[in-house]
C-alpha atoms as a PDB file:
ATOM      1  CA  UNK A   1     -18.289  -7.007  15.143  1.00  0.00           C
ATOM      2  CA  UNK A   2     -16.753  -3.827  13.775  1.00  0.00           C
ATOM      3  CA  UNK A   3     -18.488  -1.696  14.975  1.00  0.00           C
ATOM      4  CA  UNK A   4     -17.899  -3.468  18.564  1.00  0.00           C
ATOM      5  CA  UNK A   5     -13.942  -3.264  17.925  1.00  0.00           C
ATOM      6  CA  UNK A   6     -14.561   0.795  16.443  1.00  0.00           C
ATOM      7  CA  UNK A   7     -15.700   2.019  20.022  1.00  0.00           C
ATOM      8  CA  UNK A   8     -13.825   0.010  21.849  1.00  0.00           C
ATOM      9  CA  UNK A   9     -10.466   1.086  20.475  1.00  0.00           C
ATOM     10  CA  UNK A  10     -12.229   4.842  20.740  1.00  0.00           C
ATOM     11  CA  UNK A  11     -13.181   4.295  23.807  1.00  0.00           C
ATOM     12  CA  UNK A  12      -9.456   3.084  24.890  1.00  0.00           C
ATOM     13  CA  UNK A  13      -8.078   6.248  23.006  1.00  0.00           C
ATOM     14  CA  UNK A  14     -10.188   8.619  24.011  1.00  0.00           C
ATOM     15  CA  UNK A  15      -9.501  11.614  26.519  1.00  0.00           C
ATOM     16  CA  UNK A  16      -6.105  10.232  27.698  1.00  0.00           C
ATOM     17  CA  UNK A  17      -7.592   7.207  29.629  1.00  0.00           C
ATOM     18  CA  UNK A  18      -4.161   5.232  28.744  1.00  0.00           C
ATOM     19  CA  UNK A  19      -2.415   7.866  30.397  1.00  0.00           C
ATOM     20  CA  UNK A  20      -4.616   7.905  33.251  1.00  0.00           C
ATOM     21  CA  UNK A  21      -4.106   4.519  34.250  1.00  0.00           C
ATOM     22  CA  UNK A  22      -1.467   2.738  36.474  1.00  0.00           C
ATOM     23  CA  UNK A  23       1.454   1.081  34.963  1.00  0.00           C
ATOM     24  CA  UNK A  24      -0.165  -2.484  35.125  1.00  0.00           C
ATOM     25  CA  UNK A  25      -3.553  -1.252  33.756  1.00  0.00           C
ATOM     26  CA  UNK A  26      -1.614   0.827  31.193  1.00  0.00           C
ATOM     27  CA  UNK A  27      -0.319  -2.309  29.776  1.00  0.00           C
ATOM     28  CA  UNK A  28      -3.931  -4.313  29.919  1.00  0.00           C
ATOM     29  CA  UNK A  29      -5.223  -1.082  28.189  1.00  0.00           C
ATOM     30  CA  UNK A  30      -2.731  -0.727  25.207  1.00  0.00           C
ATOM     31  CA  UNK A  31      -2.745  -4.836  24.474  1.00  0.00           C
ATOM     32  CA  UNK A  32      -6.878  -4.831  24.399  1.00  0.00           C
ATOM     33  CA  UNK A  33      -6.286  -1.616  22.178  1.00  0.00           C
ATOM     34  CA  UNK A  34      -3.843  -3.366  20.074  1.00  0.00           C
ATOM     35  CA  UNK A  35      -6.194  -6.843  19.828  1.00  0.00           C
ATOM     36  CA  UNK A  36      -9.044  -4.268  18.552  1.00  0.00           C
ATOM     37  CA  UNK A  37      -7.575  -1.665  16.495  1.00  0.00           C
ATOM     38  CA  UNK A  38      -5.849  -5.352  14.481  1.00  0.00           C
ATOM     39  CA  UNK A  39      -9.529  -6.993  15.263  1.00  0.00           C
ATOM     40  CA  UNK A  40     -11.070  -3.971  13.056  1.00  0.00           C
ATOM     41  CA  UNK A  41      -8.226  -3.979  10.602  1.00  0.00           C
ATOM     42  CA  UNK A  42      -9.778  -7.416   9.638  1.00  0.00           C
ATOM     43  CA  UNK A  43     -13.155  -6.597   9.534  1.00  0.00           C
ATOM     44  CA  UNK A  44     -12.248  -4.290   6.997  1.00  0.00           C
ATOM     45  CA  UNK A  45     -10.201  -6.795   4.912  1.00  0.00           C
ATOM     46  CA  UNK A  46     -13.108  -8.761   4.975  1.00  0.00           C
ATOM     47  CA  UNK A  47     -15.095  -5.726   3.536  1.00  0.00           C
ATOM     48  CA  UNK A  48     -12.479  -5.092   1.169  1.00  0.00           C
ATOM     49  CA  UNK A  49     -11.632  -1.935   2.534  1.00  0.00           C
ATOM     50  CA  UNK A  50      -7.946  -1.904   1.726  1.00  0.00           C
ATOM     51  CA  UNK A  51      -7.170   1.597   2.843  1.00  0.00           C
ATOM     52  CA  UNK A  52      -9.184   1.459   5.991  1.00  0.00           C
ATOM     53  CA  UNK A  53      -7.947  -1.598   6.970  1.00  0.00           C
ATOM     54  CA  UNK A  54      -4.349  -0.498   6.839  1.00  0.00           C
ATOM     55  CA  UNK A  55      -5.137   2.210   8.747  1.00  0.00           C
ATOM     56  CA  UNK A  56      -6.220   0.561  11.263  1.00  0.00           C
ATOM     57  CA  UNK A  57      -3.434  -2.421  11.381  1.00  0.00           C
ATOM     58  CA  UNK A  58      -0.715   0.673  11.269  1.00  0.00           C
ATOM     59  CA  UNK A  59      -2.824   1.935  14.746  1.00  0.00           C
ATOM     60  CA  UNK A  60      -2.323  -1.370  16.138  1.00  0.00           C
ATOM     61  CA  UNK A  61       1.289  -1.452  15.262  1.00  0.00           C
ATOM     62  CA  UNK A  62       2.282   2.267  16.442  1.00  0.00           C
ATOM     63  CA  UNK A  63       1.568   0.883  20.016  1.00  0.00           C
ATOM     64  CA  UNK A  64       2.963  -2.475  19.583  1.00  0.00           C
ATOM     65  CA  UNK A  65       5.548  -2.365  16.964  1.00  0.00           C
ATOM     66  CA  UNK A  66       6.250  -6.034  15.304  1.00  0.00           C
ATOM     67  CA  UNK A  67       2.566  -7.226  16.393  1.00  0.00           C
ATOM     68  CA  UNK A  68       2.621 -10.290  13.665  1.00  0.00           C
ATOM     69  CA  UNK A  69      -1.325 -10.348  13.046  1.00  0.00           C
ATOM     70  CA  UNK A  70      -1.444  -5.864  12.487  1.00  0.00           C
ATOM     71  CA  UNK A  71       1.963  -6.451  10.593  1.00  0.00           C
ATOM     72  CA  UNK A  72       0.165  -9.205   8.769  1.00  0.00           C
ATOM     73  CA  UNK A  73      -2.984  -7.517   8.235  1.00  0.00           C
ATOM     74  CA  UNK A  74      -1.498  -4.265   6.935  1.00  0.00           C
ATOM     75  CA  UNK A  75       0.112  -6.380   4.616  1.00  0.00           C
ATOM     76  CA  UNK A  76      -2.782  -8.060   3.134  1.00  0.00           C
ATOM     77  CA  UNK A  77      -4.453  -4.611   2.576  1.00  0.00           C
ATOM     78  CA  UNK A  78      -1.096  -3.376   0.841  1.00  0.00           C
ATOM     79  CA  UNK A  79      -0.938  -5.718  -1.147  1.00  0.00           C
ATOM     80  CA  UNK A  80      -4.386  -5.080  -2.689  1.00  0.00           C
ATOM     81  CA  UNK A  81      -3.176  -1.823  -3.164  1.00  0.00           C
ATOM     82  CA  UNK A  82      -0.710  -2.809  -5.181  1.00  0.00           C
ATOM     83  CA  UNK A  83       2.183  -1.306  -2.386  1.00  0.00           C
ATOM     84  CA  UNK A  84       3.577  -4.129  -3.101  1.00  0.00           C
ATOM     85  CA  UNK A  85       6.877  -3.207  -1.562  1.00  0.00           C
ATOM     86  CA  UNK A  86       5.412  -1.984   1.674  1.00  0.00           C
ATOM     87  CA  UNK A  87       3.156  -5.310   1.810  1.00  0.00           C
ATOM     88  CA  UNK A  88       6.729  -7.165   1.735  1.00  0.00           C
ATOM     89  CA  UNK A  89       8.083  -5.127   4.778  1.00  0.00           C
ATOM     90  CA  UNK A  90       4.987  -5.776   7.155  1.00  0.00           C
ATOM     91  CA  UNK A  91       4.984  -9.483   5.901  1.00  0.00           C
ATOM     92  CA  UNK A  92       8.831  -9.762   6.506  1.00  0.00           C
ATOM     93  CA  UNK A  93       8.290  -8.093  10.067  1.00  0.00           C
ATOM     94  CA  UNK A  94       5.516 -10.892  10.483  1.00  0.00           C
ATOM     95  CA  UNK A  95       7.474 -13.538   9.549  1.00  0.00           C
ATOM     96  CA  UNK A  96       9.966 -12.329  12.115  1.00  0.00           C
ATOM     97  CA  UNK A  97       7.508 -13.209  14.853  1.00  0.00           C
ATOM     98  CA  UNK A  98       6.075 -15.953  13.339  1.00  0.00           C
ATOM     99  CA  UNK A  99       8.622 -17.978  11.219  1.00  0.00           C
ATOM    100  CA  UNK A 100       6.903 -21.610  10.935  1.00  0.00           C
ATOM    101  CA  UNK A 101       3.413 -19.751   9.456  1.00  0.00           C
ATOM    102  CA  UNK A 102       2.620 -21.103   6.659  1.00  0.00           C
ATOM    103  CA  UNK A 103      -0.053 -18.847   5.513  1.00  0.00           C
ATOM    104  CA  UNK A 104       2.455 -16.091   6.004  1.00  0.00           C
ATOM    105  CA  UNK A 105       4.969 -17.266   3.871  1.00  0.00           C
ATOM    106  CA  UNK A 106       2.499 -17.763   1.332  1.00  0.00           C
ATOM    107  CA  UNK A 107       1.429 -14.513   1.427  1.00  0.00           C
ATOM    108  CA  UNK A 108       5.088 -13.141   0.976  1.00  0.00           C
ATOM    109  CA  UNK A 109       5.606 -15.704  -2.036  1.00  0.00           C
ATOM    110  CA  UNK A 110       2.319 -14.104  -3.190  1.00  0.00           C
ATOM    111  CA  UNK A 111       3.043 -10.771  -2.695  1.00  0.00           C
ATOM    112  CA  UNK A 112       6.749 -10.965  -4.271  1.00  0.00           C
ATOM    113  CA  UNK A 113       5.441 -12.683  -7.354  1.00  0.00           C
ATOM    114  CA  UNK A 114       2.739  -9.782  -7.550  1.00  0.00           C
ATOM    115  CA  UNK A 115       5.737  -7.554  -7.481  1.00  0.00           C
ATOM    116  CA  UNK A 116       7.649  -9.009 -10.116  1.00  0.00           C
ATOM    117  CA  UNK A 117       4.614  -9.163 -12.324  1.00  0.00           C
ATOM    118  CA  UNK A 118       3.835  -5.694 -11.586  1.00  0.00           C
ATOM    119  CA  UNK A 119       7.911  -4.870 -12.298  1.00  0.00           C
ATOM    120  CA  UNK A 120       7.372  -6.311 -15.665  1.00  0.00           C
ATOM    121  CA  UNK A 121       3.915  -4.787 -16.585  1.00  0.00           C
ATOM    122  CA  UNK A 122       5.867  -1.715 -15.446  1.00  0.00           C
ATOM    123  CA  UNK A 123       8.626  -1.845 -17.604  1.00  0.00           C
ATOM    124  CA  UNK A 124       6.723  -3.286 -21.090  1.00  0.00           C
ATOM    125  CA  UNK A 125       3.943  -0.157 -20.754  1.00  0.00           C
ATOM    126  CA  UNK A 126       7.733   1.784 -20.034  1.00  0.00           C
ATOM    127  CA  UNK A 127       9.305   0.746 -23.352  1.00  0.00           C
ATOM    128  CA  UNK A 128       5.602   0.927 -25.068  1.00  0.00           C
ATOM    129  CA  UNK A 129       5.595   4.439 -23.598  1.00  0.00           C
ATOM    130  CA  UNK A 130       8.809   5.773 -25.094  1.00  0.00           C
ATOM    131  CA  UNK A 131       8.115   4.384 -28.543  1.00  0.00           C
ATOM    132  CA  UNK A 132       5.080   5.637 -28.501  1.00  0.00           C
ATOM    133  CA  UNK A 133       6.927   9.477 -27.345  1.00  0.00           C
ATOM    134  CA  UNK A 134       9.288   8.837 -30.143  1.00  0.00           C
ATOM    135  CA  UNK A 135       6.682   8.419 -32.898  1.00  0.00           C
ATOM    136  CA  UNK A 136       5.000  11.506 -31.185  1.00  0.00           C
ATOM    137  CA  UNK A 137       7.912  13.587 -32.083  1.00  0.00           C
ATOM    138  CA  UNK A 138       8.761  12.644 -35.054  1.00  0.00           C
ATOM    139  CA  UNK A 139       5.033  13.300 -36.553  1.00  0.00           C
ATOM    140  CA  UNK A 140       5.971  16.735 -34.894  1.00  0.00           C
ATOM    141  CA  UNK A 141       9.747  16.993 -36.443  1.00  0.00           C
ATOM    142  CA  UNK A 142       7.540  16.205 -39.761  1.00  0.00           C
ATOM    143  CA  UNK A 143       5.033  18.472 -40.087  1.00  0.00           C
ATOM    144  CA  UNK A 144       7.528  21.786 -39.132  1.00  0.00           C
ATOM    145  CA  UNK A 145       9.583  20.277 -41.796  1.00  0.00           C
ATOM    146  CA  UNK A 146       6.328  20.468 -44.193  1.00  0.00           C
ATOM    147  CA  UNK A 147       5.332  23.672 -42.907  1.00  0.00           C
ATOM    148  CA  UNK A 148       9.112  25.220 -43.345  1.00  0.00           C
ATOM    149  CA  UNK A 149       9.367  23.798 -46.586  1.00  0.00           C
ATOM    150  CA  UNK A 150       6.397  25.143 -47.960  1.00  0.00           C
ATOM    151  CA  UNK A 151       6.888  28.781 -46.491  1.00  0.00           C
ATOM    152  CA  UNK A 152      10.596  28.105 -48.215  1.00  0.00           C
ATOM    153  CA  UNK A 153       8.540  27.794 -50.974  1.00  0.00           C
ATOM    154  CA  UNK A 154       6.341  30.231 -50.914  1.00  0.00           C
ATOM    155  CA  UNK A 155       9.256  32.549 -50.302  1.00  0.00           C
ATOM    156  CA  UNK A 156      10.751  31.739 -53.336  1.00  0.00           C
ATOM    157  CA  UNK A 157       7.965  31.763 -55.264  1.00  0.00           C
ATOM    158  CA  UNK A 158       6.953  35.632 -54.224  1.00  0.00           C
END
């Protein structure tokens, strides 16, 4: 099936055939572009191909803007790629088309909860981090002291 979706929404892009077209098969042409380029963006969150399936949900939603399954779908792959913030945006936009989805607002309690954990992680490794900077420099501040007092010494000595 994605491969099916792949040349179809190449096909559709392809040597300015939307241009070409009337007004009325303009319109057919962009919405079966849309339906594939978000049709491919889940094959590829099905393959677990995070990236690639946001890229191809953000296709779908340059030509449709607020297109609840490509905002949904680039919001599944953003979220495992840890863009957690982004992942809320596409899943509030979602949510704006689709308020009484329940999977969706699972997915945003999912994907908020993922950011607070994430917010925490963040900020114990942060405090871990600068402890670990502020042993680092005192082993430094140390040995110059040992080093200065034993050329002091030295000094004296000669």
């Amino acid at each position: 099936a994605h491969g099916c979706f792949e040349r179809a929404a190449r096909l559709l892009q392809g040597d300015g055939l939307l241009l070409a077209l009337n007004a009325a098969r303009r319109e057919q042409a962009r919405d079966l572009l849309v339906t594939c380029l978000s049709n491919q963006a889940l094959c590829h969150l099905r393959r677990h191909e995070w990236r690639a399936a946001e890229r191809c949900a953000s296709g779908a939603l340059v030509h449709a803007p607020g297109h609840a399954k490509a905002a949904y779908r680039r919001g599944a792959a953003r979220i495992e790629l840890g863009e957690y913030r982004q992942a809320l945006a596409d899943l509030r936009e979602a949510l704006r088309a689709e308020p009484n989805s329940r999977e969706l607002r699972a997915m945003y309690e999912r994907c908020r909860a993922l950011q607070v954990d994430a917010g925490e992680r963040e900020r114990a490794y942060g405090g871990r981090l600068v402890e670990a900077e502020r042993g680092a420099v005192l082993e430094d501040v140390k040995a110059v002291s040992q080093c200065l007092n034993a050329l002091m010494a030295s000094g004296s000595a000669a």
